[in-house]
Protein backbone atom coordinates (compact mmCIF):
# COMPACT_ATOMS: atom_id res chain seq x y z
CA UNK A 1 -3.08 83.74 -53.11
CA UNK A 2 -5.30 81.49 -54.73
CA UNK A 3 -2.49 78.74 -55.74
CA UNK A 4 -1.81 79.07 -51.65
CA UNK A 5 -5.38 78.40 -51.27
CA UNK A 6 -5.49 75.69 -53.14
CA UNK A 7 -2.41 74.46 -52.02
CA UNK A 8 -3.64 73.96 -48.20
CA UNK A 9 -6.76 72.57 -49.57
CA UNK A 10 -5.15 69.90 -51.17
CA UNK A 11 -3.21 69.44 -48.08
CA UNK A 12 -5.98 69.01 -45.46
CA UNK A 13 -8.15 66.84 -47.99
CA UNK A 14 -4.66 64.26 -48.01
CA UNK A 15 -4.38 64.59 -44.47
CA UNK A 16 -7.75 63.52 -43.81
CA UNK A 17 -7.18 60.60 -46.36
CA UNK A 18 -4.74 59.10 -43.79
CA UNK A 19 -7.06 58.34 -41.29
CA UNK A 20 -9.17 55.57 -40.94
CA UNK A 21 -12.93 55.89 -39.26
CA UNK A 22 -13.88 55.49 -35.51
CA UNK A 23 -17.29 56.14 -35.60
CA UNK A 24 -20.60 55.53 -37.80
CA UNK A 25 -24.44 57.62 -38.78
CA UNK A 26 -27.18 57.51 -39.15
CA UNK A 27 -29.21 58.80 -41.60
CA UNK A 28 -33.34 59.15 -42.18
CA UNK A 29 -35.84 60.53 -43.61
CA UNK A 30 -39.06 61.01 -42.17
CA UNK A 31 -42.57 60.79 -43.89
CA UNK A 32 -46.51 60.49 -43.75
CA UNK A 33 -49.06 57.53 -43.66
CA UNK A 34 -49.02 58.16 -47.60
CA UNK A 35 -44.92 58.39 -47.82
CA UNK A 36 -44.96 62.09 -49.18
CA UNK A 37 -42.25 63.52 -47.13
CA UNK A 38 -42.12 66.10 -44.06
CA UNK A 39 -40.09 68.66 -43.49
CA UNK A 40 -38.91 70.87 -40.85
CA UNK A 41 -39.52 67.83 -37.78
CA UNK A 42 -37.81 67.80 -35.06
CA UNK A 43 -35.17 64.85 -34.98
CA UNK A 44 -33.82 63.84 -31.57
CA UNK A 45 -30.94 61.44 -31.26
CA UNK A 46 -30.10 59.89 -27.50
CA UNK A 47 -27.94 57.61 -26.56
CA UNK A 48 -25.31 57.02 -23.34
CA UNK A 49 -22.23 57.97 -25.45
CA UNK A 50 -23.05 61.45 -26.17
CA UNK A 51 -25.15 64.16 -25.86
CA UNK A 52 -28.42 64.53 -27.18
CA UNK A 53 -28.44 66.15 -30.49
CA UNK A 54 -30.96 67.52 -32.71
CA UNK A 55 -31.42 67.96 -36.46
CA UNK A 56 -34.53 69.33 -38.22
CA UNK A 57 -35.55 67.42 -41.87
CA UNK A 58 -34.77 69.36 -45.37
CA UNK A 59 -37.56 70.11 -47.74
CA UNK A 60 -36.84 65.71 -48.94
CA UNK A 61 -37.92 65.27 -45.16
CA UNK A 62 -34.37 63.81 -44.57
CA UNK A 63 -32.09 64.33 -41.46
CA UNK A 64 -28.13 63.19 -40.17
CA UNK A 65 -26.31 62.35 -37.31
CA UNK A 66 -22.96 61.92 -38.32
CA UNK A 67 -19.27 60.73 -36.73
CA UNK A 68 -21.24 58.64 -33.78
CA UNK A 69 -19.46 56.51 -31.50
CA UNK A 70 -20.18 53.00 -31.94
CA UNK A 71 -23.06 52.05 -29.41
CA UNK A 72 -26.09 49.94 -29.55
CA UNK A 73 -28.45 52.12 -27.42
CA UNK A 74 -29.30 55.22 -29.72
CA UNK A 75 -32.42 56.32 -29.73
CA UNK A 76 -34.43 58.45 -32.16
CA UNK A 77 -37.45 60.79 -31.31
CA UNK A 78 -39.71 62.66 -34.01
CA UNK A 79 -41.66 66.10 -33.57
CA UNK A 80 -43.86 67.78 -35.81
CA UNK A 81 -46.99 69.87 -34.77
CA UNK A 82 -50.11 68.06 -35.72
CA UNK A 83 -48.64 64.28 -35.78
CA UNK A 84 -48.09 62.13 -33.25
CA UNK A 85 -44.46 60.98 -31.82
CA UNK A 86 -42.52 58.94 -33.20
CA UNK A 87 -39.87 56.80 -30.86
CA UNK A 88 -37.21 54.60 -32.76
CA UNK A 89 -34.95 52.37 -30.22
CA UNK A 90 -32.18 50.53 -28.89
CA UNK A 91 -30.59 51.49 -33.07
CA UNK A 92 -27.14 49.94 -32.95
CA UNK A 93 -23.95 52.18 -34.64
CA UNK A 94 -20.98 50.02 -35.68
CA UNK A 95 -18.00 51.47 -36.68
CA UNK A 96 -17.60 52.64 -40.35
CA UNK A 97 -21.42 51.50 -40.85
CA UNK A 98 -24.17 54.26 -42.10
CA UNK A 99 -27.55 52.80 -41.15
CA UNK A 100 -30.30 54.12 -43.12
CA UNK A 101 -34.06 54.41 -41.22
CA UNK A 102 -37.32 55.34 -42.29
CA UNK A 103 -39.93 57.11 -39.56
CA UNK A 104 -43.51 57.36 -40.46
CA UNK A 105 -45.61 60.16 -38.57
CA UNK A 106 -49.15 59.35 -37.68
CA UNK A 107 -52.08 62.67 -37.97
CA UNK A 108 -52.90 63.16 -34.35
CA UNK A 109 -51.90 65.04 -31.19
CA UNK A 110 -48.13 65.96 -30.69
CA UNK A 111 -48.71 64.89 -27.16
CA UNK A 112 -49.50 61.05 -28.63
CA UNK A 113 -46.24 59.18 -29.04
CA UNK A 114 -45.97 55.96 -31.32
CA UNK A 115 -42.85 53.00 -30.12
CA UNK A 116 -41.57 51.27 -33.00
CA UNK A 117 -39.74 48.49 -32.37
CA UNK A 118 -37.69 47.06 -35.26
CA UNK A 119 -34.29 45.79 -35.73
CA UNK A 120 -31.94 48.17 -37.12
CA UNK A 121 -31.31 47.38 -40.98
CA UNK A 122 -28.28 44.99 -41.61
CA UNK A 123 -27.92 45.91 -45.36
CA UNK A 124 -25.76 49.49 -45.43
CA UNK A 125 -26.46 50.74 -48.96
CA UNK A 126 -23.54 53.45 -48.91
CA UNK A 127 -20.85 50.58 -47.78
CA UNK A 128 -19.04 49.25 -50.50
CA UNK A 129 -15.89 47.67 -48.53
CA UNK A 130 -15.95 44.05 -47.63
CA UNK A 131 -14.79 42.51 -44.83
CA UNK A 132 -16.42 42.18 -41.16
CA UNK A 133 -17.28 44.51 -37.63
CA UNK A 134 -16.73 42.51 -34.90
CA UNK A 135 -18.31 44.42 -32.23
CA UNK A 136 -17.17 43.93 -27.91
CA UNK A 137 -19.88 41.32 -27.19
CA UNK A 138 -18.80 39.29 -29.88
CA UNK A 139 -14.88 40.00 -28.63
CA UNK A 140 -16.25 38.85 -25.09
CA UNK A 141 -18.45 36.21 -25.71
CA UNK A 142 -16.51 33.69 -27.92
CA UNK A 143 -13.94 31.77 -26.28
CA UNK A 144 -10.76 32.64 -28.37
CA UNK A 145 -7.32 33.49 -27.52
CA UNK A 146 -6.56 37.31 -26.54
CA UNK A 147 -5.10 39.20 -29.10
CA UNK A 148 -6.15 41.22 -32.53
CA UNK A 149 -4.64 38.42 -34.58
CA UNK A 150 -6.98 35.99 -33.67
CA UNK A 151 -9.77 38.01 -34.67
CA UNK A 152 -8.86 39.04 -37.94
CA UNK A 153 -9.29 35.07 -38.83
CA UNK A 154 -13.03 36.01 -38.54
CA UNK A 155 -13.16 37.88 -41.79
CA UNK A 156 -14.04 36.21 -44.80
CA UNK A 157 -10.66 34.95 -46.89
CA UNK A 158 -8.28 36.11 -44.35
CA UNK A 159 -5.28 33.50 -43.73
CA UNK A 160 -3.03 33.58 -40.60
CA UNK A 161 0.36 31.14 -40.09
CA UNK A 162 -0.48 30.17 -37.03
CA UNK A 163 -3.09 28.61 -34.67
CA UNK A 164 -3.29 30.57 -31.21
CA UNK A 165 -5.20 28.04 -29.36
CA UNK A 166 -5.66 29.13 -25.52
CA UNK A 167 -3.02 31.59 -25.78
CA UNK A 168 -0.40 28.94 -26.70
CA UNK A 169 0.88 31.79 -29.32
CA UNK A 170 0.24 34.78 -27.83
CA UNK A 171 3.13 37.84 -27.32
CA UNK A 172 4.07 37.02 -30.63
CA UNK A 173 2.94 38.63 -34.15
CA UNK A 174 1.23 36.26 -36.82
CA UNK A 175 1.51 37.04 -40.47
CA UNK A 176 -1.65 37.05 -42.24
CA UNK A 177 -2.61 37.57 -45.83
CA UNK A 178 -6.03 37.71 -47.74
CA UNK A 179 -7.50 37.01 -50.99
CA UNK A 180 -4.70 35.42 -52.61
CA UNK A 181 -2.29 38.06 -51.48
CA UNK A 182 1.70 37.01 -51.90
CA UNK A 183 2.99 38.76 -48.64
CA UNK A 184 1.63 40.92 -45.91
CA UNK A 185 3.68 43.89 -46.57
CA UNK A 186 0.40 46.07 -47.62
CA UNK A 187 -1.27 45.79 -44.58
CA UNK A 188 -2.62 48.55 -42.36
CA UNK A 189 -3.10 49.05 -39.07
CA UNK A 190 -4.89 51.76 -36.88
CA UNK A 191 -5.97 52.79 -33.90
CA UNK A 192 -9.43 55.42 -32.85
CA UNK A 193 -8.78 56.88 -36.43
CA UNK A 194 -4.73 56.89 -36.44
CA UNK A 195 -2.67 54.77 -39.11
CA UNK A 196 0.40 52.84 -36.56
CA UNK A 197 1.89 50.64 -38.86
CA UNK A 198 5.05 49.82 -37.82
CA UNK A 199 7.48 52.21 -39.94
CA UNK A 200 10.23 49.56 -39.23
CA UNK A 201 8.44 46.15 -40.31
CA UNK A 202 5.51 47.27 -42.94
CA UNK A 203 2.41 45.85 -42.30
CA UNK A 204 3.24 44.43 -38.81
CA UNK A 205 1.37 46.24 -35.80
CA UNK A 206 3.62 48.34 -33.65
CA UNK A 207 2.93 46.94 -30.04
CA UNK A 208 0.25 44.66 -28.28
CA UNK A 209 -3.31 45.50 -26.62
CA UNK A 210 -5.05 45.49 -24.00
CA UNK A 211 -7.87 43.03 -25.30
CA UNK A 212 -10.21 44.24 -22.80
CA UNK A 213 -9.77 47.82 -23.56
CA UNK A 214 -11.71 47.48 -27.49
CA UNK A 215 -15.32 48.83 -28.45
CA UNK A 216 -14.79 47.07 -31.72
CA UNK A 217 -12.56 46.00 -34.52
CA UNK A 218 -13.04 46.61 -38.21
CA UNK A 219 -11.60 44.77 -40.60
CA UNK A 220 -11.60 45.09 -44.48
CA UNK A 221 -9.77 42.96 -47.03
CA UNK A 222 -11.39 44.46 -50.12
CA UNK A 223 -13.10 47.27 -51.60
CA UNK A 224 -11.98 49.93 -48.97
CA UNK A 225 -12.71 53.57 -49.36
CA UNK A 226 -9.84 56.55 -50.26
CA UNK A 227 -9.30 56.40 -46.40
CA UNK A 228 -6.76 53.07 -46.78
CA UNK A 229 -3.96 53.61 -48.97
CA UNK A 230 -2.88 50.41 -49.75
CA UNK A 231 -4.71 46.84 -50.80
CA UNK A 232 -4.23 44.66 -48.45
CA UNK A 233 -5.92 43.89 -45.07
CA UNK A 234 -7.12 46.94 -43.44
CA UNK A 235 -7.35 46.38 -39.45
CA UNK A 236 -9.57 49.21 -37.49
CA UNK A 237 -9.36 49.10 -33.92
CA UNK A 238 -11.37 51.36 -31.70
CA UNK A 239 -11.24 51.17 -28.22
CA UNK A 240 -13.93 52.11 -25.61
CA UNK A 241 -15.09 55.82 -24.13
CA UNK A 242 -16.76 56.64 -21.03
CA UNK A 243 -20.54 57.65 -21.40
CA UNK A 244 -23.50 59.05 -18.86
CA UNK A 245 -23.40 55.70 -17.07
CA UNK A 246 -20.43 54.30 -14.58
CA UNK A 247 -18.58 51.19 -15.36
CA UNK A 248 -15.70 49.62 -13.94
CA UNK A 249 -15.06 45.88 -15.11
CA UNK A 250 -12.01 43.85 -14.10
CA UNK A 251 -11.06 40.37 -15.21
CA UNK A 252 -8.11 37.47 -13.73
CA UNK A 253 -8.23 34.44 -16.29
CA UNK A 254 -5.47 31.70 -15.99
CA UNK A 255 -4.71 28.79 -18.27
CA UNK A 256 -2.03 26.40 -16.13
CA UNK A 257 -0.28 23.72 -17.80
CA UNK A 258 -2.19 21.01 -16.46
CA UNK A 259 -5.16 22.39 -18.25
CA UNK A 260 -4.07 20.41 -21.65
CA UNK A 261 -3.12 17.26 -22.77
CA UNK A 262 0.23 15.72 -22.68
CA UNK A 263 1.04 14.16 -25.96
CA UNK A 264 4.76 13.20 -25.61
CA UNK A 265 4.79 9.92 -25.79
CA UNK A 266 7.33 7.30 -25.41
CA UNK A 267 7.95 6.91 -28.74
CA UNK A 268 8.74 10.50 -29.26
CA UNK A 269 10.99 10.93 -27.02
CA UNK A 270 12.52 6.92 -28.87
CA UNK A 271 12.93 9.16 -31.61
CA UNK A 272 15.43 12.16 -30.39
CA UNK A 273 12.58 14.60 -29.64
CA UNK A 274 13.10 16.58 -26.20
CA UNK A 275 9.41 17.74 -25.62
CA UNK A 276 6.60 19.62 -27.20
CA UNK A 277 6.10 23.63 -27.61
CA UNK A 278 2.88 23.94 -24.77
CA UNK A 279 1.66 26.50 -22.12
CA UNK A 280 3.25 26.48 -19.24
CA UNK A 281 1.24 29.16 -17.40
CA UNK A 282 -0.81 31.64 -19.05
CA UNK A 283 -2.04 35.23 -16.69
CA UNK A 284 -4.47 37.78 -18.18
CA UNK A 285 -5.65 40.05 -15.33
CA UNK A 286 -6.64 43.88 -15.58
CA UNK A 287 -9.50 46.31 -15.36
CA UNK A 288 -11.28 49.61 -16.57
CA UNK A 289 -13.04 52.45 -15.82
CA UNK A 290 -15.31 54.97 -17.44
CA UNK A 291 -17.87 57.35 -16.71
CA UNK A 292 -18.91 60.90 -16.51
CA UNK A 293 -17.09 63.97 -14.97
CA UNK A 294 -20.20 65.96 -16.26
CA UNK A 295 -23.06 64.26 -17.45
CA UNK A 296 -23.84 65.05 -21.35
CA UNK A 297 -20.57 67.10 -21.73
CA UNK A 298 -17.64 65.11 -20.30
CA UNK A 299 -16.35 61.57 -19.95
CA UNK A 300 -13.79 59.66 -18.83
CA UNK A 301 -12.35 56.01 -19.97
CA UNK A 302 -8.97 54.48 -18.84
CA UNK A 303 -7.78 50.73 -18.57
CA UNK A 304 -4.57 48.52 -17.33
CA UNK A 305 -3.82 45.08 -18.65
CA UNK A 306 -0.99 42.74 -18.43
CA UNK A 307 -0.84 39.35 -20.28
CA UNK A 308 2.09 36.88 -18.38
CA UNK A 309 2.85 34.24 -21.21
CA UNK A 310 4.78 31.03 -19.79
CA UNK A 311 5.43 29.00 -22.77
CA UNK A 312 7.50 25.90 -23.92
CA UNK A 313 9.75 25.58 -27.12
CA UNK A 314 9.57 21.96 -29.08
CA UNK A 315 13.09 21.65 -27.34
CA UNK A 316 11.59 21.90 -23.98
CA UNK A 317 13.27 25.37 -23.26
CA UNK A 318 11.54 28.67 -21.46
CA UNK A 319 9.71 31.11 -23.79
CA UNK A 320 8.69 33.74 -21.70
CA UNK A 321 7.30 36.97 -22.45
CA UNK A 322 5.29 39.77 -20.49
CA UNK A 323 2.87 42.75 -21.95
CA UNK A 324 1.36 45.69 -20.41
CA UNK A 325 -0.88 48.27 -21.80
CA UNK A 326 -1.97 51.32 -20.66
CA UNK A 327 -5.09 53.22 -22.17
CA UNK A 328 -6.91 56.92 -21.77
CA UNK A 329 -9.45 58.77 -23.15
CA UNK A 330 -10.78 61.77 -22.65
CA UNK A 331 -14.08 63.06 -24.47
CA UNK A 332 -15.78 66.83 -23.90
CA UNK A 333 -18.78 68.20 -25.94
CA UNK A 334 -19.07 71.46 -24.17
CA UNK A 335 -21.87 72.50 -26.77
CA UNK A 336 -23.70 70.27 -29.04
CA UNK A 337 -21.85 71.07 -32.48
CA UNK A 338 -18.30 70.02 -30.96
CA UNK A 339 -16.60 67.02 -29.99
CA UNK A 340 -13.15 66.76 -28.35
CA UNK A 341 -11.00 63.38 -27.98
CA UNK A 342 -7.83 63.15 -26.33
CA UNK A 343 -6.56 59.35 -26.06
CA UNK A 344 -3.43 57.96 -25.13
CA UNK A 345 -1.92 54.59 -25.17
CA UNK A 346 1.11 52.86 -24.44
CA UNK A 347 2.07 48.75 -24.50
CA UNK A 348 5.72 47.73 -23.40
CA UNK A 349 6.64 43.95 -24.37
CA UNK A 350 9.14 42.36 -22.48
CA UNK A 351 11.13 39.45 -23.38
CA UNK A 352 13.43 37.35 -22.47
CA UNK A 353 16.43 35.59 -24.95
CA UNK A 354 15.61 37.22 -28.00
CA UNK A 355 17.78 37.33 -31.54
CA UNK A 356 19.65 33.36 -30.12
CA UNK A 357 22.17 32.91 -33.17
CA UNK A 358 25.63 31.32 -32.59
CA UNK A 359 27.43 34.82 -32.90
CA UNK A 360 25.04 35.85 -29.99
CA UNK A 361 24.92 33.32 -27.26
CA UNK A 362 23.94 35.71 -24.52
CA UNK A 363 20.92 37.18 -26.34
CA UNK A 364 18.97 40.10 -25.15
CA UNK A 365 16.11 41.25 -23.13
CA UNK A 366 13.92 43.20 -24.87
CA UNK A 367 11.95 45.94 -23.15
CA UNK A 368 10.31 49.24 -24.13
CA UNK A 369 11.84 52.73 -25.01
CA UNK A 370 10.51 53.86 -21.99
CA UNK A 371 8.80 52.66 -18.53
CA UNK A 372 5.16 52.53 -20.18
CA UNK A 373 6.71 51.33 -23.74
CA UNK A 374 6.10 53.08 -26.82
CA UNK A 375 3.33 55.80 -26.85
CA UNK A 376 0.61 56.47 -29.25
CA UNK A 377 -0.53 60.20 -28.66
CA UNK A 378 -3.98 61.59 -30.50
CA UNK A 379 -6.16 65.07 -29.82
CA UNK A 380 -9.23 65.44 -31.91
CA UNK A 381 -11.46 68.43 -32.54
CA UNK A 382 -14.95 67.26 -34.52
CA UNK A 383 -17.15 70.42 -35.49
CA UNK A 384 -20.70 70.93 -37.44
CA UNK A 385 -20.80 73.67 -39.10
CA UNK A 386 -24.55 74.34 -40.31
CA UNK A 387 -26.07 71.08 -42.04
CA UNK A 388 -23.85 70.51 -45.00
CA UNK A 389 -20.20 70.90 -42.88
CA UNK A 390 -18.40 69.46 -40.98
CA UNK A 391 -14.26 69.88 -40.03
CA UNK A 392 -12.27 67.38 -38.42
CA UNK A 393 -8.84 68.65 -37.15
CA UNK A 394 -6.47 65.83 -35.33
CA UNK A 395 -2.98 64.91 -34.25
CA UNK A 396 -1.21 62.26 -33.62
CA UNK A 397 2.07 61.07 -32.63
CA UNK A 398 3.18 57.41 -32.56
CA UNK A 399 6.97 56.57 -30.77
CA UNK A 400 6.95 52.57 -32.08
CA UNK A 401 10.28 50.65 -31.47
CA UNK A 402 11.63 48.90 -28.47
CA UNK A 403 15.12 48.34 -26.93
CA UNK A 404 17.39 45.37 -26.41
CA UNK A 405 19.49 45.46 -23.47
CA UNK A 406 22.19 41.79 -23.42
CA UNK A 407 21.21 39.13 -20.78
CA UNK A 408 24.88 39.28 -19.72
CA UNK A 409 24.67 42.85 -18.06
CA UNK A 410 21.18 41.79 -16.45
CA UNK A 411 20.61 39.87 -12.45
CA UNK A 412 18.92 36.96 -14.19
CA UNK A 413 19.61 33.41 -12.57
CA UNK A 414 18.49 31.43 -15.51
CA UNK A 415 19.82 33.40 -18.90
CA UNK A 416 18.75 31.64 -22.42
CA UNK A 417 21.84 30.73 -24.17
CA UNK A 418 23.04 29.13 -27.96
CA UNK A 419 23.13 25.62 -27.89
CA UNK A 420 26.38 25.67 -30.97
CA UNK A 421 25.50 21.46 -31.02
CA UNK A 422 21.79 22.03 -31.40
CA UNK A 423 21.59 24.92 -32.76
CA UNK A 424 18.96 26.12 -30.68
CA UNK A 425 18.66 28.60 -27.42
């Protein structure tokens, strides 16, 4: 019995090693005008992606809230008989980051409540990994192509093969590699705490996003925790949940062809060359909704995108290529001590003339395994147990791949074929 025991210990603790974090805490202690420390206080935590929880200090006069959705909007609110309130806001929550606060009660009337206004600490002191959070206003605001590829450039020594200016290279993976790294076969990917590396191409990402549809991205390229098996570039993706408030957001952006410059010149086409590999027409349109069945115990999130790439080979052929994504989330916390997640997403790539060799003139269409593409399937069941535990029980299934179906046995007026003299498609 107790080699079975240990057994499925063993197994859970290996199982939870596989999964890489979604969420962030917060952790504080709070203490007097003279820094001796109080316990029992009342610790409240708000914020408009979850419930309001509540944690009293230990005998140190320190308190938790752990596994927090990323949100920059917490709020904190200390009680003791005898002191005055203490307010902490607008505390920002990044994903994988632990920030580490202070609160200092004043002697006076409980009714009395004290506003401190301070930016939330940027040095985590129980984060050894390096690498960067790139949270959905910075995903917004810069102008920079569309896909996670691009973004992983923003992390300190990371190297891509590739350039995606204006979307010039987007539907298509880059390799990337960091620190020195020979190949990018020891990269991970995941997705709200699931590991999708492609099975089939190791260290490649399994389908394409919805760019839209991300809270934030996490990405670490050294000194990860147990939670990433292997050394290379570590690529967290968490996409958005619904909270207390309602938002629905929608976007159409467009990049035409005679929105860059035209450098064939004369000379190159002198020279043999047959034109230049350039955007044709570019389409990113979608939208997303979240919100609240029941406010403080149940929210919705769901999102559609499609991304209609119309590009140009150096040989002046048709490169075209069309995603869509699907995304939904589901999140209940029925009592305070639980949390349930159930997310779904799908992406289906579509394009047209791939795997041109001479042996395969016709080529193939490429399309997903099924109408919405390849699904990625999660439920989640978070529960706190007392102070000191807390279980995490998940599953997952991932259906990557794609099919090819040939361009002969398609209605398609204008079919990619092998150009034997050329050598091209």
């Amino acid at each position: 019995m107790r080699k079975s025991l240990t057994f499925l210990l063993v197994l859970l603790l290996a199982v939870s090693l596989s999964a890489q974090v979604r969420t962030g805490n917060i952790y504080g202690k709070v203490v007097d005008t003279d820094g001796n420390p109080l316990p029992g206080v009342t610790v409240t935590l708000t914020g408009s992606k979850t419930a309001p929880l509540t944690s009293i200090t230990s005998a140190e006069g320190n308190f938790r809230f752990i596994s927090l959705p990323p949100a920059n909007d917490y709020a904190l609110k200390a009680e003791l008989e005898g002191f005055k309130s203490v307010v902490r806001e607008n505390i920002i929550v990044v994903v994988g980051g632990n920030v580490n606060l202070t609160l200092t009660m004043e002697m006076g009337a409980l009714e009395e409540e004290i506003t401190v206004v301070a930016e939330t600490p940027v040095v985590d002191t129980k984060k050894t990994a390096v690498g960067a959070n790139v949270t959905q206003e910075v995903l917004q605001e810069l102008p920079t192509a569309r896909d996670p590829w691009v973004i992983l450039q923003m992390a300190p020594s990371v190297i891509v093969d590739r350039e995606n200016v204006g979307g010039a290279e987007s539907g298509q993976q880059s390799s990337y590699v960091a620190r020195g790294a020979g190949d990018y076969d020891n990269n991970v990917w995941a997705m709200d705490g699931i590991v999708i590396t492609d099975p089939a191409a190791i260290g490649a990402s399994p389908s394409y996003y919805d760019f839209d549809a991300f809270e934030e991205m996490q990405i670490t390229v050294g000194g990860a925790d147990v939670t990433v098996q292997t050394g290379g570039v570590a690529l967290n993706m968490v996409t958005r949940r619904g909270g207390n408030r309602v938002t629905l957001g929608g976007r159409f952006y467009v990049t035409d062809e005679k929105f860059q410059a035209d450098n064939f010149t004369d000379e190159f086409k002198a020279e043999g060359l047959r034109g230049i590999n350039k955007i044709r027409e570019n389409k990113d349109y979608g939208f997303n909704l979240g919100g609240p069945l029941v406010k403080d115990k149940a929210w919705f999130w769901g999102s559609y995108g499609v991304q209609d790439i119309k590009t140009s080979t150096v040989y002046g052929t048709k490169d075209d290529t069309l995603l869509t994504n699907y995304a939904a989330k589901l999140n209940l916390q029925i009592i305070p001590q639980n949390r349930f997640e159930a997310f779904i997403h799908a992406g289906k790539k579509e394009k047209w003339g791939r795997s041109a060799s001479a042996a395969l003139p016709d080529v193939y269409k490429q399309g997903g395994r099924s109408h919405f593409g390849s699904p990625l399937v999660k439920f989640q069941d978070e529960h706190m147990i007392g102070d000191n535990l807390f279980i995490s029980l998940k599953y997952a299934f991932s259906d990557a791949g794609f099919k090819l179906t040939p361009m002969m046995d398609l209605e398609f007026d204008d079919i990619p074929i092998w150009d034997v003299t050329d050598k091209r498609w």
